[in-house]
C-alpha atoms as a PDB file:
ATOM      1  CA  UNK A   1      86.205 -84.069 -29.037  1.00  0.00           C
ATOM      2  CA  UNK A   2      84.953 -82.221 -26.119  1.00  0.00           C
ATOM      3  CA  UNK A   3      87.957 -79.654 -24.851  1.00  0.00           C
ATOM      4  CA  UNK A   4      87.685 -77.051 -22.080  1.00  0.00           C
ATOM      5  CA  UNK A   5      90.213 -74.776 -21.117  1.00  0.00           C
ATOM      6  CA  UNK A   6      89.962 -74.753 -17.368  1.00  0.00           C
ATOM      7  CA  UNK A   7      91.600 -70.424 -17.369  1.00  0.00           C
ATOM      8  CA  UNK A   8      87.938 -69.633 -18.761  1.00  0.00           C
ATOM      9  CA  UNK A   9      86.728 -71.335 -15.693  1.00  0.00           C
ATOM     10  CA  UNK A  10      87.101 -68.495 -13.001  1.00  0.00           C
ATOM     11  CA  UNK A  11      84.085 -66.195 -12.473  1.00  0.00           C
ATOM     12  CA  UNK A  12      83.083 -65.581  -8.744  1.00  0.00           C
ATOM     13  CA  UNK A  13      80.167 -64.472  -6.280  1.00  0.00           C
ATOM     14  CA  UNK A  14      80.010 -62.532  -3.679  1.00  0.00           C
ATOM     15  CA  UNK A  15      77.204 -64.815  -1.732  1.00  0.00           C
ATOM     16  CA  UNK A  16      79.119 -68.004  -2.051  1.00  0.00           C
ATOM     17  CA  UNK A  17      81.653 -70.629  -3.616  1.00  0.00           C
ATOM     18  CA  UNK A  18      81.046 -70.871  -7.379  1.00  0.00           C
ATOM     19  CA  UNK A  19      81.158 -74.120  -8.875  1.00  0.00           C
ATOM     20  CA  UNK A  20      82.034 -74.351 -12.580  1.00  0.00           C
ATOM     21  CA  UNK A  21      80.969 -77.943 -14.527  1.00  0.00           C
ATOM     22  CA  UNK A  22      83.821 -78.802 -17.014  1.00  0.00           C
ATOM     23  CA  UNK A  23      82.763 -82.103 -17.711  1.00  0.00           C
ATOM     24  CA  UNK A  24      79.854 -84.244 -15.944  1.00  0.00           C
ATOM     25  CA  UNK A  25      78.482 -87.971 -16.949  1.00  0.00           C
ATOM     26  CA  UNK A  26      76.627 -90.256 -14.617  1.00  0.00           C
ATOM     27  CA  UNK A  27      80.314 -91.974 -13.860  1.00  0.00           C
ATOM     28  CA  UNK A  28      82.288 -88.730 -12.551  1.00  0.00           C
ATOM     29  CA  UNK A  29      82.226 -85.083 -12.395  1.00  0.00           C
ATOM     30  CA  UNK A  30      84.991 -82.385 -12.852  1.00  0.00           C
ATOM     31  CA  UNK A  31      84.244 -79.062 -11.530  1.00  0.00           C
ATOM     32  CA  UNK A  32      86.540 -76.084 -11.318  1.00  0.00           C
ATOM     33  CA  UNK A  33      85.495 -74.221  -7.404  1.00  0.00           C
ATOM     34  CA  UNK A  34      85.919 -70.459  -7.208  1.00  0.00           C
ATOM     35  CA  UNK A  35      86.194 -69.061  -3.932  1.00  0.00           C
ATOM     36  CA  UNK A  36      86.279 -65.121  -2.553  1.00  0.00           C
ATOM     37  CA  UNK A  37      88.488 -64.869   0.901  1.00  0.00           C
ATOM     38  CA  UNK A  38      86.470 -66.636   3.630  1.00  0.00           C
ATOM     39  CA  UNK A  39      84.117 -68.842   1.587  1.00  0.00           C
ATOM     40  CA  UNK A  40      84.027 -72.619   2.059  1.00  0.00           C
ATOM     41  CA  UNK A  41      82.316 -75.918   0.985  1.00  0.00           C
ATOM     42  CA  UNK A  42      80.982 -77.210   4.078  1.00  0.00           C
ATOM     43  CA  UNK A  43      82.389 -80.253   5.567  1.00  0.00           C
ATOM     44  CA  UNK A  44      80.591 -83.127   4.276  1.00  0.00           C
ATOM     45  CA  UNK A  45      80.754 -86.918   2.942  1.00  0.00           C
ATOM     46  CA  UNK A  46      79.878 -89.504   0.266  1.00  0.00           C
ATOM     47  CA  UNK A  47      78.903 -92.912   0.747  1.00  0.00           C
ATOM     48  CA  UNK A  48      80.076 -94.355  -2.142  1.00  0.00           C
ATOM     49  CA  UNK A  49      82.511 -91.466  -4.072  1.00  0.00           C
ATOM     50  CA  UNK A  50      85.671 -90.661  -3.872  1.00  0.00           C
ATOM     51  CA  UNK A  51      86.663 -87.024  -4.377  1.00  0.00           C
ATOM     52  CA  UNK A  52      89.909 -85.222  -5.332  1.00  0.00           C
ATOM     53  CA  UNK A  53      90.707 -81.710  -4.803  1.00  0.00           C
ATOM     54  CA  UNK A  54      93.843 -79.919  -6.725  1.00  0.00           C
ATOM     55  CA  UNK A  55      95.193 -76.691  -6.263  1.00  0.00           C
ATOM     56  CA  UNK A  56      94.799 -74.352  -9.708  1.00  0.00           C
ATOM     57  CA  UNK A  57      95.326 -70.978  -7.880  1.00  0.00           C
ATOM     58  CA  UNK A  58      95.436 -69.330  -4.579  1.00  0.00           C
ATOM     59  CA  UNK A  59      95.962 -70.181  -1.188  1.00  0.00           C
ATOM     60  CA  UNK A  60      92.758 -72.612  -0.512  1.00  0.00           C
ATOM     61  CA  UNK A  61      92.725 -75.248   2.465  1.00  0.00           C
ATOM     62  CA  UNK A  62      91.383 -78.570   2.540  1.00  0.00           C
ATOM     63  CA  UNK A  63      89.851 -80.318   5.129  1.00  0.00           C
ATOM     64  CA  UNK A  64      89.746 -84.733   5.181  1.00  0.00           C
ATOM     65  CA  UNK A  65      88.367 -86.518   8.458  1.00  0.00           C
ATOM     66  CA  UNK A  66      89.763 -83.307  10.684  1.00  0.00           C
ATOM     67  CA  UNK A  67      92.994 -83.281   9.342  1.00  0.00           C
ATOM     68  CA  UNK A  68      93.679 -80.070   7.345  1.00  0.00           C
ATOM     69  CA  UNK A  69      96.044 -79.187   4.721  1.00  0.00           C
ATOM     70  CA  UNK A  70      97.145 -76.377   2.372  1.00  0.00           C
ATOM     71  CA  UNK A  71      96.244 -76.816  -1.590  1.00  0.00           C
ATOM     72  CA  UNK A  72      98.828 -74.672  -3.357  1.00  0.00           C
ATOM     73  CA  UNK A  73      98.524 -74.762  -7.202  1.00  0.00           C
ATOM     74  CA  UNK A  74      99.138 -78.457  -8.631  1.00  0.00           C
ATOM     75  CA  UNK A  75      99.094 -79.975  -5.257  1.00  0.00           C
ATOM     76  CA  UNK A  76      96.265 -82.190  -5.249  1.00  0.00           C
ATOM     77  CA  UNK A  77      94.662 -83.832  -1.847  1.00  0.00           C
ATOM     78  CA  UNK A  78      92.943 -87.477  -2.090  1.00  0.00           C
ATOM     79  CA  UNK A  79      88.954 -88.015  -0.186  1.00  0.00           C
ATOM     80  CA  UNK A  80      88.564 -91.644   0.148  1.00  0.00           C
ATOM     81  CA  UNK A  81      84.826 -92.349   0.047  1.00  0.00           C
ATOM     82  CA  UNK A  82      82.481 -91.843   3.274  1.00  0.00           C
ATOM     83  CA  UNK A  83      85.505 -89.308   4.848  1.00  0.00           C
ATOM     84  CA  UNK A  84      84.128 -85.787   6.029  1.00  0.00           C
ATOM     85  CA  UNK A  85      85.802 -83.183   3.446  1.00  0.00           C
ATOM     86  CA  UNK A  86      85.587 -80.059   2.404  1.00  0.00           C
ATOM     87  CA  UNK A  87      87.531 -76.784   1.028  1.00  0.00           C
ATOM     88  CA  UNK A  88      87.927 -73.269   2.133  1.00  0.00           C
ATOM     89  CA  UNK A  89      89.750 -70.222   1.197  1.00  0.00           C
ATOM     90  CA  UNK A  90      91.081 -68.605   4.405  1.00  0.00           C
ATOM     91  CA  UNK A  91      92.253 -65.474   1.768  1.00  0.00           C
ATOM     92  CA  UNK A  92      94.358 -63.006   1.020  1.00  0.00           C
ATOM     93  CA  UNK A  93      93.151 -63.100  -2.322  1.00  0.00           C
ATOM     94  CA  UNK A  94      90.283 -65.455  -4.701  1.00  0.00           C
ATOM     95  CA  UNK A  95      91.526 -69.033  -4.835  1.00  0.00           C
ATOM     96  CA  UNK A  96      90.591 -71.878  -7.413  1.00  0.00           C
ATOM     97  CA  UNK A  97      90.319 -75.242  -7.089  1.00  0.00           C
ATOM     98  CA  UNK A  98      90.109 -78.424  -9.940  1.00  0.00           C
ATOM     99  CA  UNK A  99      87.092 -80.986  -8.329  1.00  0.00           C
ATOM    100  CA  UNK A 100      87.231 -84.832  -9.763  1.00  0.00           C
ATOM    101  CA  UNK A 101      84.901 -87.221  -8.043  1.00  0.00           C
ATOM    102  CA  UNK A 102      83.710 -90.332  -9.124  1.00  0.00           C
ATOM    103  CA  UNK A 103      80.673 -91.977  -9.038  1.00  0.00           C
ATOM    104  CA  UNK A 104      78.680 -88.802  -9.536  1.00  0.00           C
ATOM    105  CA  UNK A 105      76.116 -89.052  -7.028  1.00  0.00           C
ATOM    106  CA  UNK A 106      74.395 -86.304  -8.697  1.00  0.00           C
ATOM    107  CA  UNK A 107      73.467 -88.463 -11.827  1.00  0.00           C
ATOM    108  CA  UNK A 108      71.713 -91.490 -12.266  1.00  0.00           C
END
């Protein structure tokens, strides 16, 4: 059996978001983001993957098609495939934030 505990998950960077793989297979990913006040995925989108962002700690924002949203800790926010998303952490302090998408477009 393959078990993570997702508190180990929570080392930053200064230069950018940090993202943590948990778990990764050629059908989905699950990532744990770390972001500093003021860092941020860029707005972006997947064809063919849908993408859910949940809250773990912080105050972190997300962002789906224009419309954005607050992510408090076990809120979770739904990407529908092709729709522009991304997450940011507008501060006061670090924020962290549970990433499950699937397909991964990242594997074969």
């Amino acid at each position: 059996m393959n078990l993570h505990h997702l508190s180990v998950f929570r080392d930053s960077s200064a230069e950018k978001m940090r993202k943590h793989s948990v778990f990764s297979t050629p059908r989905f990913f699950l990532d744990v983001y770390c972001l500093r006040p003021g860092q941020a995925q860029t707005p972006h989108a997947h064809p063919d993957a849908d993408k859910v962002y949940i809250g773990l700690e912080g105050s972190p924002r997300v962002e789906v098609d224009g419309e954005e949203t607050a992510l408090p800790p076990g809120a979770a926010v739904h990407c529908p495939a092709a729709s522009r998303h991304g997450v940011h952490n507008p501060g006061p302090g670090d924020a962290r934030v549970l990433v499950f998408m699937t397909p991964n477009p990242g594997k074969p």
